[in-house]
Protein backbone atom coordinates (compact mmCIF):
# COMPACT_ATOMS: atom_id res chain seq x y z
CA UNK A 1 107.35 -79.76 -263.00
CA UNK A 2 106.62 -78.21 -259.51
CA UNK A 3 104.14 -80.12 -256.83
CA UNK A 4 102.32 -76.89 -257.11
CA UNK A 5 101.76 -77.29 -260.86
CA UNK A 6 101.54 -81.40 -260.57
CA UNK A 7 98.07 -80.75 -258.29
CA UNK A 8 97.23 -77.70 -260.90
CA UNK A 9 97.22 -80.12 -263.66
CA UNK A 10 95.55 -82.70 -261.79
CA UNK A 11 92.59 -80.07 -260.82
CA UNK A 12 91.94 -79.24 -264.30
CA UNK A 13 92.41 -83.07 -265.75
CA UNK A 14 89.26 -83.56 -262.61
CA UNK A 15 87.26 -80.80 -263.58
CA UNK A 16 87.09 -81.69 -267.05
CA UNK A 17 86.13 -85.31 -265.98
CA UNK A 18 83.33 -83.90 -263.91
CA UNK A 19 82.14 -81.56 -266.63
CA UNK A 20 81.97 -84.20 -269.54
CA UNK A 21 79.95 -86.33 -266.65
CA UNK A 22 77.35 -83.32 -266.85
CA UNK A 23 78.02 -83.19 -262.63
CA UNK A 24 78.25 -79.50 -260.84
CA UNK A 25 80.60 -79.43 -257.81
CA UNK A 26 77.66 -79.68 -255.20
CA UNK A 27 76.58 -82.89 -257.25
CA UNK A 28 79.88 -84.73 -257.26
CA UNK A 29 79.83 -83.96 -253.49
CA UNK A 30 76.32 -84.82 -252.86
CA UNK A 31 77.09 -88.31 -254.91
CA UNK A 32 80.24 -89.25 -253.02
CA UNK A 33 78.41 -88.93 -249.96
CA UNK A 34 75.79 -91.22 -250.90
CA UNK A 35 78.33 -93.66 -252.50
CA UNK A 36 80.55 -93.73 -249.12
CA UNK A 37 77.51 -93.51 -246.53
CA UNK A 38 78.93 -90.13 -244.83
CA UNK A 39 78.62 -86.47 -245.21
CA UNK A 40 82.43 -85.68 -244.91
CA UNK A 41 83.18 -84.44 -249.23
CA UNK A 42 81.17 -80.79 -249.47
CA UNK A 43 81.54 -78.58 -252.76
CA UNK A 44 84.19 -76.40 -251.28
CA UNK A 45 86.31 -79.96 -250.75
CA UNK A 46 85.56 -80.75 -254.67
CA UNK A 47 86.29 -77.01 -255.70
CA UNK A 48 89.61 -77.44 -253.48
CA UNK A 49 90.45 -80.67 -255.56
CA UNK A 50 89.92 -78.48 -258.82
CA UNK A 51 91.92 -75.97 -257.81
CA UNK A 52 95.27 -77.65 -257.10
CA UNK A 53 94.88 -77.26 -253.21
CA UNK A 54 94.68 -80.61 -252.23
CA UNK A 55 94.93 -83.94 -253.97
CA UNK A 56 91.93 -86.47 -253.08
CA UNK A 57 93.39 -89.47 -251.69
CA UNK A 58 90.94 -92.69 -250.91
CA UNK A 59 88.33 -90.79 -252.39
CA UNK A 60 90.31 -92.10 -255.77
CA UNK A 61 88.19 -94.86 -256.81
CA UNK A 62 84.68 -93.73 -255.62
CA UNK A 63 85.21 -90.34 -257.96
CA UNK A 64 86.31 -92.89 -260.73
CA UNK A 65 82.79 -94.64 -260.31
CA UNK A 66 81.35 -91.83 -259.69
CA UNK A 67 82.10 -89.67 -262.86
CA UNK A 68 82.30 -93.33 -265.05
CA UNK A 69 85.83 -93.09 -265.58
CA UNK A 70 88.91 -95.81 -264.88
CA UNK A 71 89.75 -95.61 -262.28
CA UNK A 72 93.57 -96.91 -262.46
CA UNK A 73 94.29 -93.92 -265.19
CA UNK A 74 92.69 -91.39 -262.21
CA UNK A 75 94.47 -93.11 -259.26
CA UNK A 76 98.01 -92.59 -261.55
CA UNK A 77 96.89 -89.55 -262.74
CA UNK A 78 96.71 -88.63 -258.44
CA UNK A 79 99.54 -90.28 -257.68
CA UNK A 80 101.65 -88.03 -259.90
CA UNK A 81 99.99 -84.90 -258.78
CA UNK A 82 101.08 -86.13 -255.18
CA UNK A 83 104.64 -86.78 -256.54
CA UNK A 84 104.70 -90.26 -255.79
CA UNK A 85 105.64 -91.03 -259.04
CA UNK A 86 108.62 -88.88 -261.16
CA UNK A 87 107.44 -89.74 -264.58
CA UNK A 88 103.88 -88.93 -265.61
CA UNK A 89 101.52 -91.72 -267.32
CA UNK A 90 102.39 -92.09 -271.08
CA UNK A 91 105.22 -89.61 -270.78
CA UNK A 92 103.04 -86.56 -270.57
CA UNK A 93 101.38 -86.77 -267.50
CA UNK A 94 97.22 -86.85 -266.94
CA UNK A 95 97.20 -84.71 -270.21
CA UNK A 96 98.06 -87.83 -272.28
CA UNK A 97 96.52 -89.97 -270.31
CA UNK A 98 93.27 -88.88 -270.25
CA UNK A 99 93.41 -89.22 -274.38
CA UNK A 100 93.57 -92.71 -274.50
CA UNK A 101 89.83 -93.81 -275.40
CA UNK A 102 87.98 -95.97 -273.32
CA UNK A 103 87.79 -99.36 -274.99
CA UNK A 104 90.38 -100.47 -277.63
CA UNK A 105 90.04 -99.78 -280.91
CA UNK A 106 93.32 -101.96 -281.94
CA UNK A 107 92.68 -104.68 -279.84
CA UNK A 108 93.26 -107.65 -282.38
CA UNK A 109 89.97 -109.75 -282.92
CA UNK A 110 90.00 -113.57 -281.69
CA UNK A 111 88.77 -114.52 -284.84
CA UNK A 112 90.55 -113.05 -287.99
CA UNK A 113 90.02 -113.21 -291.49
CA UNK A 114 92.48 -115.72 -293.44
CA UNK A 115 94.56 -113.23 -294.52
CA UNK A 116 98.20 -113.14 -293.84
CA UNK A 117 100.04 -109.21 -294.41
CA UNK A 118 103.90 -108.04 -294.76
CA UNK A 119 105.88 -105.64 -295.34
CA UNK A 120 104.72 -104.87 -299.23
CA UNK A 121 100.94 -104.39 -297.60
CA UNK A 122 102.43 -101.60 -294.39
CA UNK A 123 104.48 -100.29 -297.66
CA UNK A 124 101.31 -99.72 -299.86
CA UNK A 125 99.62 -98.38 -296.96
CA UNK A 126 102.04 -95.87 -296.49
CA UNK A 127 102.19 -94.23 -299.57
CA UNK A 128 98.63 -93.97 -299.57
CA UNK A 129 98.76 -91.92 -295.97
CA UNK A 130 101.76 -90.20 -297.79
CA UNK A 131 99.52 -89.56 -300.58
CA UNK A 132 96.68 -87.90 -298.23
CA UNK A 133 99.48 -85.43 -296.86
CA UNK A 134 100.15 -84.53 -300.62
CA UNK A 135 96.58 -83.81 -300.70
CA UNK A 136 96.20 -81.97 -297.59
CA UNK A 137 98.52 -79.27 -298.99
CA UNK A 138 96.90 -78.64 -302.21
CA UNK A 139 92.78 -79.01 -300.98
CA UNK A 140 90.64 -78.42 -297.97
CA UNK A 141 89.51 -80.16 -295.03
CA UNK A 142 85.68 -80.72 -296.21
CA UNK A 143 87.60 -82.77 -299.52
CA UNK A 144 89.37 -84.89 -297.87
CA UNK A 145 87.04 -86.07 -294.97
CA UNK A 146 85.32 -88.46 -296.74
CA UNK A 147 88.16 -90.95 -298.08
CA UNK A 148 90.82 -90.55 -295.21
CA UNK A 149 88.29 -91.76 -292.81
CA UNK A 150 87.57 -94.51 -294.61
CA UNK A 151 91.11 -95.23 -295.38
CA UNK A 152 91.51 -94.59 -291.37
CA UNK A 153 88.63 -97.32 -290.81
CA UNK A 154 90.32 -99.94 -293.32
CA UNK A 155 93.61 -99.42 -292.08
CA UNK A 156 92.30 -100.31 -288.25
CA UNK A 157 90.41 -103.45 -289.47
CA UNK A 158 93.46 -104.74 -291.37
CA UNK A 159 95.86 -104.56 -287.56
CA UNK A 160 92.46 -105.93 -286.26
CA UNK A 161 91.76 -108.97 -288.60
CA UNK A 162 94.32 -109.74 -290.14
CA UNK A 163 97.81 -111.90 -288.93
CA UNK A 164 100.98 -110.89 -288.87
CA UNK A 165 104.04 -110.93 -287.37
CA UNK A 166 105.36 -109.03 -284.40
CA UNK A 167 107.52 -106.30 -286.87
CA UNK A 168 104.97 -106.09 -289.20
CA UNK A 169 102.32 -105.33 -286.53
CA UNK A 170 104.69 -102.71 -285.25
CA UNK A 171 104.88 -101.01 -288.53
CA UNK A 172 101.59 -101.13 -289.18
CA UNK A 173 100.30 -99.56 -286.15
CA UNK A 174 102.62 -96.73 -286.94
CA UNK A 175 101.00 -96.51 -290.03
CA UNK A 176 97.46 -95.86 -288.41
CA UNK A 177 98.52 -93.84 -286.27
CA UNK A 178 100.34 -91.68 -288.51
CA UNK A 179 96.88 -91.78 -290.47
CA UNK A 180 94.99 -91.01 -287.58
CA UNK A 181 97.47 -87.66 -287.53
CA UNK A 182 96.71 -86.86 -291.06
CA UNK A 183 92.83 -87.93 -290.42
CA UNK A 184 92.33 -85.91 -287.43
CA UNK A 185 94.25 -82.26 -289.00
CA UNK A 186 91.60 -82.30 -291.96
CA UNK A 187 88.87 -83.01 -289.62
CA UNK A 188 89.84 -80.16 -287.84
CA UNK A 189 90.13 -77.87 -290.98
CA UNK A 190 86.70 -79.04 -292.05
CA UNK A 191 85.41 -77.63 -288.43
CA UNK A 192 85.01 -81.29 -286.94
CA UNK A 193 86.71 -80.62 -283.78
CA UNK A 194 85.09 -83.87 -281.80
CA UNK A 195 86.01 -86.36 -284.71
CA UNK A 196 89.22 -84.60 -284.95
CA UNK A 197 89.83 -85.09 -281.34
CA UNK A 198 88.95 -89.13 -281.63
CA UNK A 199 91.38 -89.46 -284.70
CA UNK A 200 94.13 -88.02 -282.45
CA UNK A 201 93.39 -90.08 -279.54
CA UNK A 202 93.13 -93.32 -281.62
CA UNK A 203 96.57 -92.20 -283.26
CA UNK A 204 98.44 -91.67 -279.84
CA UNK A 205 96.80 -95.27 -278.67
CA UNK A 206 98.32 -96.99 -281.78
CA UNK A 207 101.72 -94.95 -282.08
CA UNK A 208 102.05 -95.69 -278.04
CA UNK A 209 101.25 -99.49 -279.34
CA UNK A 210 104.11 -99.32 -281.27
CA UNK A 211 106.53 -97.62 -279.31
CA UNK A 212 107.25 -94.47 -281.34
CA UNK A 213 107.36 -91.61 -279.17
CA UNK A 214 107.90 -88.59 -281.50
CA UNK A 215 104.73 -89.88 -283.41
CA UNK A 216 103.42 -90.22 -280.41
CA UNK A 217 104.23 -86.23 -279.40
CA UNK A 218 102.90 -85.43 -283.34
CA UNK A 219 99.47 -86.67 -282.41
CA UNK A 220 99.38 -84.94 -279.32
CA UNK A 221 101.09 -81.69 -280.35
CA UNK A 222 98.32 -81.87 -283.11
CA UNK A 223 95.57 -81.88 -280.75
CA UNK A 224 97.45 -79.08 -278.26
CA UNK A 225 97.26 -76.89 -281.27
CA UNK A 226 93.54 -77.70 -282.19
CA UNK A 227 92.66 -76.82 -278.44
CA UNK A 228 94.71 -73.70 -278.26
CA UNK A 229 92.86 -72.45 -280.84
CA UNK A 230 89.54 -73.42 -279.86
CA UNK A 231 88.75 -71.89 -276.63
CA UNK A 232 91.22 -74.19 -274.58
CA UNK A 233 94.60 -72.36 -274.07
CA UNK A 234 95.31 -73.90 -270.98
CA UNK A 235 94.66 -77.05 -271.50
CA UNK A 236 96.29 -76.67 -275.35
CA UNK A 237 99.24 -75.53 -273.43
CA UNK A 238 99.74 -78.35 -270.85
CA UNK A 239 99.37 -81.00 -273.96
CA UNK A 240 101.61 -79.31 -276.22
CA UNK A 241 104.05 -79.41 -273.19
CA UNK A 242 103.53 -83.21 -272.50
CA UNK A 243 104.13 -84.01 -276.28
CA UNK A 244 107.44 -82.19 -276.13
CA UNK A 245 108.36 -84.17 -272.93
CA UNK A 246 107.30 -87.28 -274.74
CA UNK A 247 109.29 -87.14 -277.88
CA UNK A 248 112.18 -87.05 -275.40
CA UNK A 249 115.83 -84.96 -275.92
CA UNK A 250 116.55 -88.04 -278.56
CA UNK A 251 113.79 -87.20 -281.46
CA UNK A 252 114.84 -86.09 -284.79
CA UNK A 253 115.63 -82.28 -284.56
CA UNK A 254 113.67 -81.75 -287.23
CA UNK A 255 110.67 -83.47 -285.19
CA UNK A 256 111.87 -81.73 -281.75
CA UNK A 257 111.91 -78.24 -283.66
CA UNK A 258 108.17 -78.20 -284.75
CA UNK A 259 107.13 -79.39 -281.15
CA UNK A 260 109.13 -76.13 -279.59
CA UNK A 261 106.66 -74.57 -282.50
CA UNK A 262 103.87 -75.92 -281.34
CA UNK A 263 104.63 -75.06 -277.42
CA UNK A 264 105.66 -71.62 -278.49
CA UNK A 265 102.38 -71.31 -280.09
CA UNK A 266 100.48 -72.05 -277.16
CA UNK A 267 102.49 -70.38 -274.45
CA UNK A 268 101.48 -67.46 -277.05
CA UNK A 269 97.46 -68.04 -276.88
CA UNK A 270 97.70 -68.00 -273.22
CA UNK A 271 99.44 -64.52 -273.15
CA UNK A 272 103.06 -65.70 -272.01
CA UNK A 273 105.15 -63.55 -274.64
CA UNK A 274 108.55 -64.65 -272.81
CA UNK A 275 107.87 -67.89 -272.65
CA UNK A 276 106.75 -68.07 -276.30
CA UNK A 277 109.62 -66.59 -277.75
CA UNK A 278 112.07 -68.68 -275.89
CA UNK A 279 110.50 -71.71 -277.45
CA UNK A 280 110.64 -70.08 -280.98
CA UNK A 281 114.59 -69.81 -280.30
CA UNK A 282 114.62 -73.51 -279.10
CA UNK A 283 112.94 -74.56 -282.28
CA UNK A 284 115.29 -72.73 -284.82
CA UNK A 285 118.22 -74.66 -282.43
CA UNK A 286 116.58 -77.99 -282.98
CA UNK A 287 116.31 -76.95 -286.86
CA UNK A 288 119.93 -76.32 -287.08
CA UNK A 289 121.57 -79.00 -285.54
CA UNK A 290 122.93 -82.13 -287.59
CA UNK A 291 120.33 -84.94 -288.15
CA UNK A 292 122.09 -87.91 -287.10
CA UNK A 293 119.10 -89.75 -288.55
CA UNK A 294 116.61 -89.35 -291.41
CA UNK A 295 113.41 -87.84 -289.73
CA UNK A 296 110.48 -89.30 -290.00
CA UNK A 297 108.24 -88.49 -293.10
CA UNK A 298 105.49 -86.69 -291.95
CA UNK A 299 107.65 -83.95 -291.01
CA UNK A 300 108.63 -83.58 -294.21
CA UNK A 301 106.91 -80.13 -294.63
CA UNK A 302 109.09 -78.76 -291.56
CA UNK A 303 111.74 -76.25 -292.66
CA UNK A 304 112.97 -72.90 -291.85
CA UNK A 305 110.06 -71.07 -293.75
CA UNK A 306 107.49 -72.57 -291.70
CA UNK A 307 109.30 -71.54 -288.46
CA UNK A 308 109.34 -67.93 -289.82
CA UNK A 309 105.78 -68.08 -290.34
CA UNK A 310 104.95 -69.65 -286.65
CA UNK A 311 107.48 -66.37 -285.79
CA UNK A 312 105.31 -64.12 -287.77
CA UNK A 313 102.12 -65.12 -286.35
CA UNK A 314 103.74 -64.93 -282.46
CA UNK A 315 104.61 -61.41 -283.02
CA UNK A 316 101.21 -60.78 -284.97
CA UNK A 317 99.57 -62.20 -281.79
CA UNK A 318 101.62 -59.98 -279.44
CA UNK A 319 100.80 -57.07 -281.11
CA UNK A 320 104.48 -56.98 -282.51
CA UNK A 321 103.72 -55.73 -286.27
CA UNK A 322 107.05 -54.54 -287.39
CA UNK A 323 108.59 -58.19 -286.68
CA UNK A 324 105.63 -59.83 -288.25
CA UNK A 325 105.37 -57.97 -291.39
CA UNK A 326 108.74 -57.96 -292.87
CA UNK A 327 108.93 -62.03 -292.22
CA UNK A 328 105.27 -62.85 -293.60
CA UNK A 329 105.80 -60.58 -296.66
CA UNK A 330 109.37 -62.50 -297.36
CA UNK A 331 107.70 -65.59 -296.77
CA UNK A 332 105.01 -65.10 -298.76
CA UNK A 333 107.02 -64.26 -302.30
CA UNK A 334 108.71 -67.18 -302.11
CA UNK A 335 105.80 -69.75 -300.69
CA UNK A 336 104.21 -72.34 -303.23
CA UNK A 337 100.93 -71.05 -305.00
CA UNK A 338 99.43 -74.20 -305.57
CA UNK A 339 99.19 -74.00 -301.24
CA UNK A 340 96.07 -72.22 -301.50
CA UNK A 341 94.88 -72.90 -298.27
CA UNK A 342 98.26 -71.88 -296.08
CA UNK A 343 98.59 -68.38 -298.59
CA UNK A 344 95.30 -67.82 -297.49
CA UNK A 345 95.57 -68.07 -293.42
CA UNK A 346 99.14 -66.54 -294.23
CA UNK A 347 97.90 -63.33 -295.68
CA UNK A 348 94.99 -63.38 -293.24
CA UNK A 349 98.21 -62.86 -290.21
CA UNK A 350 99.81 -60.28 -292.55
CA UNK A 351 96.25 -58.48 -293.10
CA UNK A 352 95.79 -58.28 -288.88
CA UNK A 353 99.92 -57.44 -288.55
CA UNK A 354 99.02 -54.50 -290.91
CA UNK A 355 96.14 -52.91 -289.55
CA UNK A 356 98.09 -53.30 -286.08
CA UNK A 357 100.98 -51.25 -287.98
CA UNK A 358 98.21 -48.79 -288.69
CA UNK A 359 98.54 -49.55 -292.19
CA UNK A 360 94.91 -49.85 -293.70
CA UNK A 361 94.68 -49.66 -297.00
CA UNK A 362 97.47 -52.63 -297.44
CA UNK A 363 95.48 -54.52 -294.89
CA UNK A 364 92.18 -54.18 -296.73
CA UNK A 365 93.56 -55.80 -299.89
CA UNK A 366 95.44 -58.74 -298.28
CA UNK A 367 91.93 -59.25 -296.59
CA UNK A 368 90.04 -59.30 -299.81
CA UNK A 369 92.86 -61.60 -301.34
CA UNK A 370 91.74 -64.08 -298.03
CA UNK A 371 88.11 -63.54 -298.39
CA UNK A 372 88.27 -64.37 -301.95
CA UNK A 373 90.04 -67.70 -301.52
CA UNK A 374 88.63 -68.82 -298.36
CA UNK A 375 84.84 -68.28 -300.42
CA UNK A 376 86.35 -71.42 -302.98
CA UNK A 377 87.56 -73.68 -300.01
CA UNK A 378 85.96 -76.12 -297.72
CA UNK A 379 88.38 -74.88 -294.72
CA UNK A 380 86.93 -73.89 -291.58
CA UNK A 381 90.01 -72.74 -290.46
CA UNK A 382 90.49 -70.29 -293.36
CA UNK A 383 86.65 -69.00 -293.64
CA UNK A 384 87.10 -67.73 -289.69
CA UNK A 385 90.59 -66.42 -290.14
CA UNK A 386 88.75 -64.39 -293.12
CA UNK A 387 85.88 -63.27 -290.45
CA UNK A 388 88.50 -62.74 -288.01
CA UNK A 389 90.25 -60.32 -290.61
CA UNK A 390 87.61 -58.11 -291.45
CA UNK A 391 86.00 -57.45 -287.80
CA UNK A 392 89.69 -56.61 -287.12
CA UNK A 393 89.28 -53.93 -289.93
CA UNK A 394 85.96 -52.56 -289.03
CA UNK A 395 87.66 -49.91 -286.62
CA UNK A 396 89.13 -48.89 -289.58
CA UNK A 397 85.64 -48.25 -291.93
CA UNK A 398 86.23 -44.80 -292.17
CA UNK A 399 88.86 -45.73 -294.83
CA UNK A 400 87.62 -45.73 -298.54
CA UNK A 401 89.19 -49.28 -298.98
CA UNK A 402 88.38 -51.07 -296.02
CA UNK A 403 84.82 -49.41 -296.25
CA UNK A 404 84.64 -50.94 -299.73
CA UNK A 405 85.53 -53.89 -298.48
CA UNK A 406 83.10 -54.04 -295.65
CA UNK A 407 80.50 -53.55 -298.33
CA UNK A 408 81.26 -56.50 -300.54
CA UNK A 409 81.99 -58.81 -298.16
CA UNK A 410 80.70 -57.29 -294.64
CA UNK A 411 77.61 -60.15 -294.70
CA UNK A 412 80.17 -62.75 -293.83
CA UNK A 413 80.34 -61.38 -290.23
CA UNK A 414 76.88 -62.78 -289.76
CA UNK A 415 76.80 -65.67 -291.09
């Protein structure tokens, strides 16, 4: 990474501090003035900070207190961005960092229960988080919400209270962090992007705990993708970056091949179509070389269809319908029915690839197939890719099918 993109990176990581602090640039300025007993910071200094310009050097620890932050994650986080350091915090640079939640959620209590665990109690506890992936491909986000948070909760007080030894703790915390991952993707299909977002961060703490980086980039990829598609491409992008520099050239292909998915996917919300398909061809690579160990199993559901749907839903974003139809109508003959949820959001990318081919009528009636599933799910995720489908088809209400369509279903646009 560049100095120039180092400060970037830093700029943004600041401004986002100083936005969740509910501070404007004039007010940060105003405060470190009052903190320091001088008039030297003015906004244009903080908006300089925020753009990359310049990197704020003893004013470090005062904009920690300031904006209520620690400040030894901002002082690394400024060191990097000054290139002082080669090798950002965590792996992925301020991105990571700046996930870690404040406090310690694993932090083992002084006082424990009388309970001693092994291996049989990590083994049970994986084939329950096993058993919520299972789940997660046959129901919705708003089913699942419920138990895997509890389950998330339990599994955190066991590491917590109970004793152990040192491998056993290990595996354990892998465990809740690989239920965090699980935990935070149906929060985020049930719409609940800020518990989502906690899950993930109390994942990346335990996984980085435990010293498993590709789990480590799986939490953090996870999150990229949430924020890519909720309004925060560039910041979606830089994370789903620092996960793949995380997991490191040495992760499982299989694992290294859905992060190049997951940067490809983001590189494609923020309108960088080169860049995006480069990362598509690294991830087929990764998919095809020999695994010289088994991957982990929570990437289990990784394979060469799901890459060609990722494909088909980078060239349905680019506005690149005659790639994306052919490979999401191949896909979708052959892709599991009781996967009610993914045929859903699948068709909805072959509805908008076929109203971008200026095909209509077939558009209309994958869009009612989406509607009519997403109206039986608890999926936030698949009730706006069902919006999203049929304001892309309102251009096209001059057409007896789509019109049709519009009718039935049009009151879903307002609610």
């Amino acid at each position: 990474m560049s100095s120039d993109e180092r400060r970037h990176q830093f700029g943004e990581y600041l401004a986002r501090l100083r936005k969740d602090a509910g501070r404007s640039q004039r007010r940060l300025a105003e405060m470190l003035c009052a903190a320091s007993g001088t008039h030297s910071v003015t906004r244009h200094e903080v908006s300089r900070w925020e753009r990359g310009e310049r990197v704020p050097d003893s004013w470090v620890p005062k904009i920690a207190d300031v904006l209520g932050v620690p400040a030894n994650e901002l002082e690394r986080a400024a060191a990097y961005a000054r290139g002082e350091v080669d090798r950002a915090p965590f792996g992925g640079g301020v991105v990571l960092a700046e996930l870690i939640p404040p406090g310690d959620p694993l932090v083992p209590l002084d006082t424990r229960i009388d309970r001693r665990i092994g291996g049989e109690d990590v083994a049970g506890l994986a084939a329950r988080v096993h058993g919520f992936r299972l789940a997660d491909d046959v129901m919705a986000g708003g089913d699942l919400m419920a138990p895997v948070f509890r389950e998330l909760n339990s599994a955190m007080r066991l590491y917590r209270e109970s004793t152990h030894t040192e491998n056993v703790g290990r595996a354990l915390l892998v465990q809740v962090g690989e239920l965090a991952q699980i935990a935070g993707w149906i929060a985020s299909d049930a719409g609940q992007h800020e518990q989502a977002e906690r899950a993930y961060r109390i994942g990346i703490e335990a996984a980085r705990q435990a010293g498993d980086a590709p789990l480590v980039a799986n939490l953090a990829g996870s999150l990229a993708y949430q924020l890519s598609n909720t309004g925060q491409e560039k910041a979606g992008l830089h994370l789903a970056n620092a996960a793949l520099e995380e997991a490191g050239p040495d992760a499982p292909p299989k694992t290294r091949a859905l992060f190049h998915d997951r940067v490809a996917w983001a590189h494609t919300r923020v309108g960088e179509a080169q860049s995006a398909m480069q990362a598509l061809g690294r991830a087929h690579d990764a998919l095809t070389e020999e695994e010289p160990e088994v991957a982990p199993q929570w990437a289990y559901w990784v394979s060469r269809a799901e890459l060609e749907v990722m494909d088909a839903r980078v060239f349905t974003e680019l506005r690149r319908p005659l790639r994306a139809v052919p490979l999401l109508t191949d896909v979708l003959t052959r892709y599991d029915a009781t996967h009610a949820r993914e045929v859903a959001l699948y068709r909805s990318w072959l509805a908008v690839a076929l109203a971008d081919a200026n095909e209509p009528e077939q558009a209309a009636e994958e869009a009612r197939r989406v509607v009519s599933v997403a109206a039986d799910l608890t999926s936030d995720r698949t009730t706006g890719r069902a919006r999203l489908v049929l304001r892309r088809l309102q251009e096209f209400e001059d057409v007896p099918e789509v019109r049709e369509l519009l009718h039935d279903h049009g009151h879903l646009l307002s609610a």
